[in-house]
PDB file of N, CA and C in Angstrom:
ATOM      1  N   UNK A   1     141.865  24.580 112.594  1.00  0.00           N
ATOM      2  CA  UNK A   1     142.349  25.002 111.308  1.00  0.00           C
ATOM      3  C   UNK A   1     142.871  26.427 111.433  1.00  0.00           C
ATOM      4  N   UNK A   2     144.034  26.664 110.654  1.00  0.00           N
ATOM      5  CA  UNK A   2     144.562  27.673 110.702  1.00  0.00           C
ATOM      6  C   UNK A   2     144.556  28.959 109.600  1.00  0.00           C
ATOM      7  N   UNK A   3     144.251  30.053 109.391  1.00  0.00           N
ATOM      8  CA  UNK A   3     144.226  30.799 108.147  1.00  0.00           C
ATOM      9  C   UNK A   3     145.577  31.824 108.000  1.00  0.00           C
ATOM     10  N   UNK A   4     145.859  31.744 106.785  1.00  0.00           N
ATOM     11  CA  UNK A   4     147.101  32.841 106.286  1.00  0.00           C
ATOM     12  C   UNK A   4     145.848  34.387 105.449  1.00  0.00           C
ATOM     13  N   UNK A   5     146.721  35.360 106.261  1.00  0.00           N
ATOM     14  CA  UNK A   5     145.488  36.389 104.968  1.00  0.00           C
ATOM     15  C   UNK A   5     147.052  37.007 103.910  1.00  0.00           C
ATOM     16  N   UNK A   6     146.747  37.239 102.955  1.00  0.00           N
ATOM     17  CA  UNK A   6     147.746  37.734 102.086  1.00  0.00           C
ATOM     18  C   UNK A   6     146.946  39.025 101.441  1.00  0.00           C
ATOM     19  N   UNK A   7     147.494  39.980 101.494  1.00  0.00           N
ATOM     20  CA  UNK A   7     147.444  41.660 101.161  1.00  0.00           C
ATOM     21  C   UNK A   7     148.033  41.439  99.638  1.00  0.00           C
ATOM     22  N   UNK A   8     147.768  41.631  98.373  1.00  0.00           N
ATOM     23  CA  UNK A   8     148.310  41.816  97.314  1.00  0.00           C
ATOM     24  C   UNK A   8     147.397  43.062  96.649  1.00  0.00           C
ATOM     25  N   UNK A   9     148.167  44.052  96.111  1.00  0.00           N
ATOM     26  CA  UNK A   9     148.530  45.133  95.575  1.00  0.00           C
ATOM     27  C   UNK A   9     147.714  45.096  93.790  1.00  0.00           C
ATOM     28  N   UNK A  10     148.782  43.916  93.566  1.00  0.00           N
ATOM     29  CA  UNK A  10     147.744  43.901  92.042  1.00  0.00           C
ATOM     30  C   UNK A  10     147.500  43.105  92.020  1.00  0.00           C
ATOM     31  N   UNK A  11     146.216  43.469  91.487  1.00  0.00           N
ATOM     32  CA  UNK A  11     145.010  41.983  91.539  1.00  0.00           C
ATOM     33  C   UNK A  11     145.289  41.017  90.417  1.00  0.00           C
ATOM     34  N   UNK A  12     146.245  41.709  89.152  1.00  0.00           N
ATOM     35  CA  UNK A  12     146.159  41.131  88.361  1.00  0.00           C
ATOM     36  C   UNK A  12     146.492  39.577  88.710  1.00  0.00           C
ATOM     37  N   UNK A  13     147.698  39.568  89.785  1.00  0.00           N
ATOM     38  CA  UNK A  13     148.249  38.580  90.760  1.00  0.00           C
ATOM     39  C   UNK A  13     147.293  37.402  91.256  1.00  0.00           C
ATOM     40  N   UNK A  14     146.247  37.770  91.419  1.00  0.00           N
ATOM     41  CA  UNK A  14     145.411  36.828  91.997  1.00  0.00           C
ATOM     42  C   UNK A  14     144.807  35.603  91.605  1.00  0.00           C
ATOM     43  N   UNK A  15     144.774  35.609  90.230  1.00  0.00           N
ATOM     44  CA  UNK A  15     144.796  33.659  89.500  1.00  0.00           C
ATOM     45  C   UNK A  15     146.121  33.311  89.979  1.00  0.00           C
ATOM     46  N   UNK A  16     147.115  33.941  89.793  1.00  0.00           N
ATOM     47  CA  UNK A  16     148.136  32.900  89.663  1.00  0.00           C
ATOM     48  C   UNK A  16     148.537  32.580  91.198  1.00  0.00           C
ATOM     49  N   UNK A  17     148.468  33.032  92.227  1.00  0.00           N
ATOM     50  CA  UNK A  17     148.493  33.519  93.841  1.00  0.00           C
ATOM     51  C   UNK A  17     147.526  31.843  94.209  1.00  0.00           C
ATOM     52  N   UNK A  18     146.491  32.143  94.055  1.00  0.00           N
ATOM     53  CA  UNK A  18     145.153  31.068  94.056  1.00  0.00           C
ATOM     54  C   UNK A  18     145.557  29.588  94.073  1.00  0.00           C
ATOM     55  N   UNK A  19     146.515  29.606  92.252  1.00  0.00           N
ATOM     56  CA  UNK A  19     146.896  28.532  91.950  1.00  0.00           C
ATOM     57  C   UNK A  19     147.761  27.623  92.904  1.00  0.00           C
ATOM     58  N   UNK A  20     148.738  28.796  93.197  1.00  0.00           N
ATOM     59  CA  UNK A  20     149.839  28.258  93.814  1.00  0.00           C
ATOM     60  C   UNK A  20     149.848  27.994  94.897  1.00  0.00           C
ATOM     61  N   UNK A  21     148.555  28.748  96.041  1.00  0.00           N
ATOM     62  CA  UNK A  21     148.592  28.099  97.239  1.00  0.00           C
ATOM     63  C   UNK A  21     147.314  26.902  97.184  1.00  0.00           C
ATOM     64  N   UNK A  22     146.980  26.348  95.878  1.00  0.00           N
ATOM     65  CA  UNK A  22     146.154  25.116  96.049  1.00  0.00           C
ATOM     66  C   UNK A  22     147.056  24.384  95.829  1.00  0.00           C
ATOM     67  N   UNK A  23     148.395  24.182  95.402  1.00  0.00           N
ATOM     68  CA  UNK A  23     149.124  23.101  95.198  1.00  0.00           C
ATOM     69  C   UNK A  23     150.097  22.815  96.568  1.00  0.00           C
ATOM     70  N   UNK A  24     149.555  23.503  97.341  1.00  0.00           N
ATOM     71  CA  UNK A  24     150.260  23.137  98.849  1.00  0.00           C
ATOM     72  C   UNK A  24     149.918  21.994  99.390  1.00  0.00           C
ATOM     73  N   UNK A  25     150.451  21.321 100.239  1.00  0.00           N
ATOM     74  CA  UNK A  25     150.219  20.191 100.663  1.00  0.00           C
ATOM     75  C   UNK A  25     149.443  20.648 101.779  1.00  0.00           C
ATOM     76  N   UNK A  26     148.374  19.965 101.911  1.00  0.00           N
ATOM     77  CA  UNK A  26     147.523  20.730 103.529  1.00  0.00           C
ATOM     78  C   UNK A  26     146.874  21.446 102.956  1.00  0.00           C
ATOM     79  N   UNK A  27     146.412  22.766 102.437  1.00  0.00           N
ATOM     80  CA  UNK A  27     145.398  23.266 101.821  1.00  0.00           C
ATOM     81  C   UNK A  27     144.191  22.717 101.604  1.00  0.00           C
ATOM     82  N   UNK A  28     143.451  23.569 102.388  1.00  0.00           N
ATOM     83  CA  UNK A  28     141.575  22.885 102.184  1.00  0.00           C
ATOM     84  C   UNK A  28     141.030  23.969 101.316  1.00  0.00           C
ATOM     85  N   UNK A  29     141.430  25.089 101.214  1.00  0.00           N
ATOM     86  CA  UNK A  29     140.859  25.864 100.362  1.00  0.00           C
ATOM     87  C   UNK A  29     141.433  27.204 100.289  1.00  0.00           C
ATOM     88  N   UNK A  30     140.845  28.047  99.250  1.00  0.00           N
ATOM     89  CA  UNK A  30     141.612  29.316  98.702  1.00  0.00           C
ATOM     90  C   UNK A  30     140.238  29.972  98.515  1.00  0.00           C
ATOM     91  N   UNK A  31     140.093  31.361  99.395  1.00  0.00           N
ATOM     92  CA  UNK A  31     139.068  32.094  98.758  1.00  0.00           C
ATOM     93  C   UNK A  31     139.543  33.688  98.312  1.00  0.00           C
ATOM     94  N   UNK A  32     139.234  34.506  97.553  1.00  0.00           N
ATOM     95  CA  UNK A  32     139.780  35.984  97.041  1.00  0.00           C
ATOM     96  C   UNK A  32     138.579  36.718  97.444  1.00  0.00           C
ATOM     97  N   UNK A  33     139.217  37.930  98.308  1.00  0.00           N
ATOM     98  CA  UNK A  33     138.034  39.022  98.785  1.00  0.00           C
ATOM     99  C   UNK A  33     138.353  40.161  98.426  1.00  0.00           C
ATOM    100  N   UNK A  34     137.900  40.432  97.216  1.00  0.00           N
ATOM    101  CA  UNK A  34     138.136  41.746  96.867  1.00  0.00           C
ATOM    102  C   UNK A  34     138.281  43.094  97.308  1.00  0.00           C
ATOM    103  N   UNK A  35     137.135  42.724  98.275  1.00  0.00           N
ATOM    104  CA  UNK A  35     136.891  44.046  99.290  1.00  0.00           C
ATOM    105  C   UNK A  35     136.509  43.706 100.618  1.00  0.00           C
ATOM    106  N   UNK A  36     137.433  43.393 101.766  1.00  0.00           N
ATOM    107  CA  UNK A  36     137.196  42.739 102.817  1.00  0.00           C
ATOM    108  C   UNK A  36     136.162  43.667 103.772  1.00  0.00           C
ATOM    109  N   UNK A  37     136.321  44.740 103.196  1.00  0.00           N
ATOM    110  CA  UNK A  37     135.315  46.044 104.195  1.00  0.00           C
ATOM    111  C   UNK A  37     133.800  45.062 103.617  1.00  0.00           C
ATOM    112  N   UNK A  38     133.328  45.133 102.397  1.00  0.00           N
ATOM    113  CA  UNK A  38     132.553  44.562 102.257  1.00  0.00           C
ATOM    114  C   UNK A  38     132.331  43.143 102.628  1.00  0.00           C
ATOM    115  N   UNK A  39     132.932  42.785 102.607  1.00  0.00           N
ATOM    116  CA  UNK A  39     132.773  40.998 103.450  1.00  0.00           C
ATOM    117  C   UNK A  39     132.563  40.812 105.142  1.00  0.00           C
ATOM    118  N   UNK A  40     132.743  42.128 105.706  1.00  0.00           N
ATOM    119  CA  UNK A  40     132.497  42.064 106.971  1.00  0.00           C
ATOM    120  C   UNK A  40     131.133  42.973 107.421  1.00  0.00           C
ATOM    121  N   UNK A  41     130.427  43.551 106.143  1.00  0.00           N
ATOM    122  CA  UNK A  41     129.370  44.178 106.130  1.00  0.00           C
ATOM    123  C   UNK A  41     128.365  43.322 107.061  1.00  0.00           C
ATOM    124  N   UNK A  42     128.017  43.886 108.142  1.00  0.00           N
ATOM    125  CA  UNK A  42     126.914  43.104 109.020  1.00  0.00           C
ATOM    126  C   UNK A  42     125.325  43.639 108.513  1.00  0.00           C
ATOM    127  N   UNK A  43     125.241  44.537 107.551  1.00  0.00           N
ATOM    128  CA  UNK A  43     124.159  44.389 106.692  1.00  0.00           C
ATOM    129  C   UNK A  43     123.988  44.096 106.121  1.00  0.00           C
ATOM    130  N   UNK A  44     124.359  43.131 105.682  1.00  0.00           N
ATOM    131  CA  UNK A  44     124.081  41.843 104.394  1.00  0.00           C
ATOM    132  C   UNK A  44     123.988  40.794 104.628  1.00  0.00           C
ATOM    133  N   UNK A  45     123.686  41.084 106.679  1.00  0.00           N
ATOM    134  CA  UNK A  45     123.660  39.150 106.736  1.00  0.00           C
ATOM    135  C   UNK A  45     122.164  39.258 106.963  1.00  0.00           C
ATOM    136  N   UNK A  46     121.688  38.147 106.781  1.00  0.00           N
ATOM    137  CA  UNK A  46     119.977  37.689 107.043  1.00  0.00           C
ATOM    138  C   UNK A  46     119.506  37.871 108.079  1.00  0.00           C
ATOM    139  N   UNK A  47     120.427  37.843 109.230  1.00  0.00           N
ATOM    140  CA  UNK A  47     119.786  38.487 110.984  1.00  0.00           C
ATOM    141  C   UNK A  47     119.761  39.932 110.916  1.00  0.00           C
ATOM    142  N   UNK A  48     120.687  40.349 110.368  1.00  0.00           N
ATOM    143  CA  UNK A  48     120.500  41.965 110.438  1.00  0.00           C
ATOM    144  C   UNK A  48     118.947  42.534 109.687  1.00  0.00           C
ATOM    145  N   UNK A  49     118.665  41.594 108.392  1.00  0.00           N
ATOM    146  CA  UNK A  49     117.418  42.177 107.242  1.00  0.00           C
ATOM    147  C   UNK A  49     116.033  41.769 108.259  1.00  0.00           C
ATOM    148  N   UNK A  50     116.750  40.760 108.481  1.00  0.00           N
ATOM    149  CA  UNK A  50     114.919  40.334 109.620  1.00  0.00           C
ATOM    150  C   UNK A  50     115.391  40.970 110.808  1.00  0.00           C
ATOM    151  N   UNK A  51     115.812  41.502 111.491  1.00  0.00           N
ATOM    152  CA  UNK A  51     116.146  42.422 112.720  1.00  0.00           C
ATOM    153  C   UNK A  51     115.331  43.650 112.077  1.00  0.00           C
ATOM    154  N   UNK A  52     115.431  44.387 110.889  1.00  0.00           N
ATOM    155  CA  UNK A  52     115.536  45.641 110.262  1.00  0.00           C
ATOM    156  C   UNK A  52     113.820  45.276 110.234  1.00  0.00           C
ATOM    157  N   UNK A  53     113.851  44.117 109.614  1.00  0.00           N
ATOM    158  CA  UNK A  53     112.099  43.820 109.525  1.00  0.00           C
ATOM    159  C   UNK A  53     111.110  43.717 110.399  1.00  0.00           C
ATOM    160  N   UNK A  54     112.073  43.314 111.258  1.00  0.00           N
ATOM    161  CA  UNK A  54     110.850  42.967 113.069  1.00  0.00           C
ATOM    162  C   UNK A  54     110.819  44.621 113.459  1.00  0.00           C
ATOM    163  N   UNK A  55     111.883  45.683 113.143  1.00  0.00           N
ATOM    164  CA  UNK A  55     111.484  47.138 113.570  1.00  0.00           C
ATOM    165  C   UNK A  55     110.841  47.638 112.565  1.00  0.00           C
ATOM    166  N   UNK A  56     110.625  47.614 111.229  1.00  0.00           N
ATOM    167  CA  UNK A  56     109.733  47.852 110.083  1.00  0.00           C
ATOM    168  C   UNK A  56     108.059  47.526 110.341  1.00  0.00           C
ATOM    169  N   UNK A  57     108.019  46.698 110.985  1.00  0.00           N
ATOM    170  CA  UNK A  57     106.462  45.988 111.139  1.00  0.00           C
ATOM    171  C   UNK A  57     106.444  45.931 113.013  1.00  0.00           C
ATOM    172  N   UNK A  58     107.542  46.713 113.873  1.00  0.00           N
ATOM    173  CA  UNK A  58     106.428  47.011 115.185  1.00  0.00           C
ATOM    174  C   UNK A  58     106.610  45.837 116.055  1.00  0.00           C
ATOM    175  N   UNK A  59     107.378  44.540 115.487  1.00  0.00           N
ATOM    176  CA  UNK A  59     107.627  43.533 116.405  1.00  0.00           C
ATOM    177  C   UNK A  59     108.965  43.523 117.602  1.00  0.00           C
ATOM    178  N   UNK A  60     108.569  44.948 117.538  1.00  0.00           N
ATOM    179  CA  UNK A  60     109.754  45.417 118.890  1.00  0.00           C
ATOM    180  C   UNK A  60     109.124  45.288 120.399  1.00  0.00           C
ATOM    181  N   UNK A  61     109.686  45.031 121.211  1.00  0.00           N
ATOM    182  CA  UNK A  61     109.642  45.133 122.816  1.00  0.00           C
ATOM    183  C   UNK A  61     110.049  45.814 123.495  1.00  0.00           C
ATOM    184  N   UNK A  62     109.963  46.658 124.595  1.00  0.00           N
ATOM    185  CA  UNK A  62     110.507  47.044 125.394  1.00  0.00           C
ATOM    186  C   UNK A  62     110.478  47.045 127.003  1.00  0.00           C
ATOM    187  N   UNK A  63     111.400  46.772 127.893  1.00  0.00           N
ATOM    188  CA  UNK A  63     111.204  46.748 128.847  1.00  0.00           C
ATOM    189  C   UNK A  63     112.223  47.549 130.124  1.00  0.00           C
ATOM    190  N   UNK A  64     112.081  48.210 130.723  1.00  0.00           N
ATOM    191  CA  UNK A  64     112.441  48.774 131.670  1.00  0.00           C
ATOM    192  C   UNK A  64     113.479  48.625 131.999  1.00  0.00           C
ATOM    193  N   UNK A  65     113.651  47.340 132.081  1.00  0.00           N
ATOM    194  CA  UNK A  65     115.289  46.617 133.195  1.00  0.00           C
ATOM    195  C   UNK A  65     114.946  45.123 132.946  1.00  0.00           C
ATOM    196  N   UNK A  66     115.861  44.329 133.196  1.00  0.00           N
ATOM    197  CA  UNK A  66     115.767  42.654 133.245  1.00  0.00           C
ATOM    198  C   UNK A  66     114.812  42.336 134.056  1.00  0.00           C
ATOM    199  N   UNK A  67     114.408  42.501 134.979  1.00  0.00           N
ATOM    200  CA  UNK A  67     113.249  42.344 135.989  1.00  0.00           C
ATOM    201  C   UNK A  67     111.934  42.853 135.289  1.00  0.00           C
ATOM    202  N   UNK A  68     111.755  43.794 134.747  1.00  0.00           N
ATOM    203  CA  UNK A  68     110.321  43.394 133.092  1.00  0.00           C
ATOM    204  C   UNK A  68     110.505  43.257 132.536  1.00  0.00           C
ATOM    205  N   UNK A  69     111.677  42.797 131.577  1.00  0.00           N
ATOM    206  CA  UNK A  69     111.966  42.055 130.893  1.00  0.00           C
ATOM    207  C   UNK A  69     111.264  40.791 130.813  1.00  0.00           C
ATOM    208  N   UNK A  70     111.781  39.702 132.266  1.00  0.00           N
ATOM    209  CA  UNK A  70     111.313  38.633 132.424  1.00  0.00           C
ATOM    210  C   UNK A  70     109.794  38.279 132.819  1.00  0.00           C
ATOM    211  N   UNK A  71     109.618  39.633 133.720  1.00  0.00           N
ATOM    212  CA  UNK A  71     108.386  39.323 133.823  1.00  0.00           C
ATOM    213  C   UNK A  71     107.311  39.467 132.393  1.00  0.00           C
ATOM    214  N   UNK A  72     107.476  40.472 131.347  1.00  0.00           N
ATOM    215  CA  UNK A  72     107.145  40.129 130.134  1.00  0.00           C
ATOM    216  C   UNK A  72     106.912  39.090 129.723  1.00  0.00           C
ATOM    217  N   UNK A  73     108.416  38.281 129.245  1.00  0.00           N
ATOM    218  CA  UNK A  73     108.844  37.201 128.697  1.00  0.00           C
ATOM    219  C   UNK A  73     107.734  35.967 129.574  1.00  0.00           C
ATOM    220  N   UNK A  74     107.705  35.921 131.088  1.00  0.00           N
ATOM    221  CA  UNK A  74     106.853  34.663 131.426  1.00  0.00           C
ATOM    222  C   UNK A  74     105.224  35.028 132.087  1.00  0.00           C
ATOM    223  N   UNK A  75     105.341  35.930 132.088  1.00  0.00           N
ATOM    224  CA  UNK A  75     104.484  36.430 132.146  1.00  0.00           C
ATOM    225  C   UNK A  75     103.805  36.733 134.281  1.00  0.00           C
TER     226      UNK A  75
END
């Protein structure tokens, strides 16, 4: 599947923009991102909050190099 991104200026534009590329033939969908900085925020995804949480509560590791690493990991 292929995506078009479209840059528009005034938003007021954006119902009618929406409309018109759902009446395309082929179109699976139409989404509006107001603020794409925010949509690519990698702190708002759920791996980042439980990442933030496993260093909040100490469930961190550390090891030297890949070689204690593994030996960690299997012991």
């Amino acid at each position: 599947m292929a995506s078009i991104v479209l840059s528009v200026e005034d938003e007021g534009m954006l119902t009618q923009l929406k409309k018109a590329c759902q009446m395309l033939k082929g179109v699976v969908s139409v989404r509006v991102i107001k603020d794409p900085a925010k949509e690519n925020d990698i702190t708002k995804t759920a791996g980042y909050q439980e990442a933030m949480d496993d260093i909040r509560d100490g469930r961190v590791y550390h090891a030297a190099n890949a070689e204690d690493m593994f030996k960690q990991i299997l012991g």
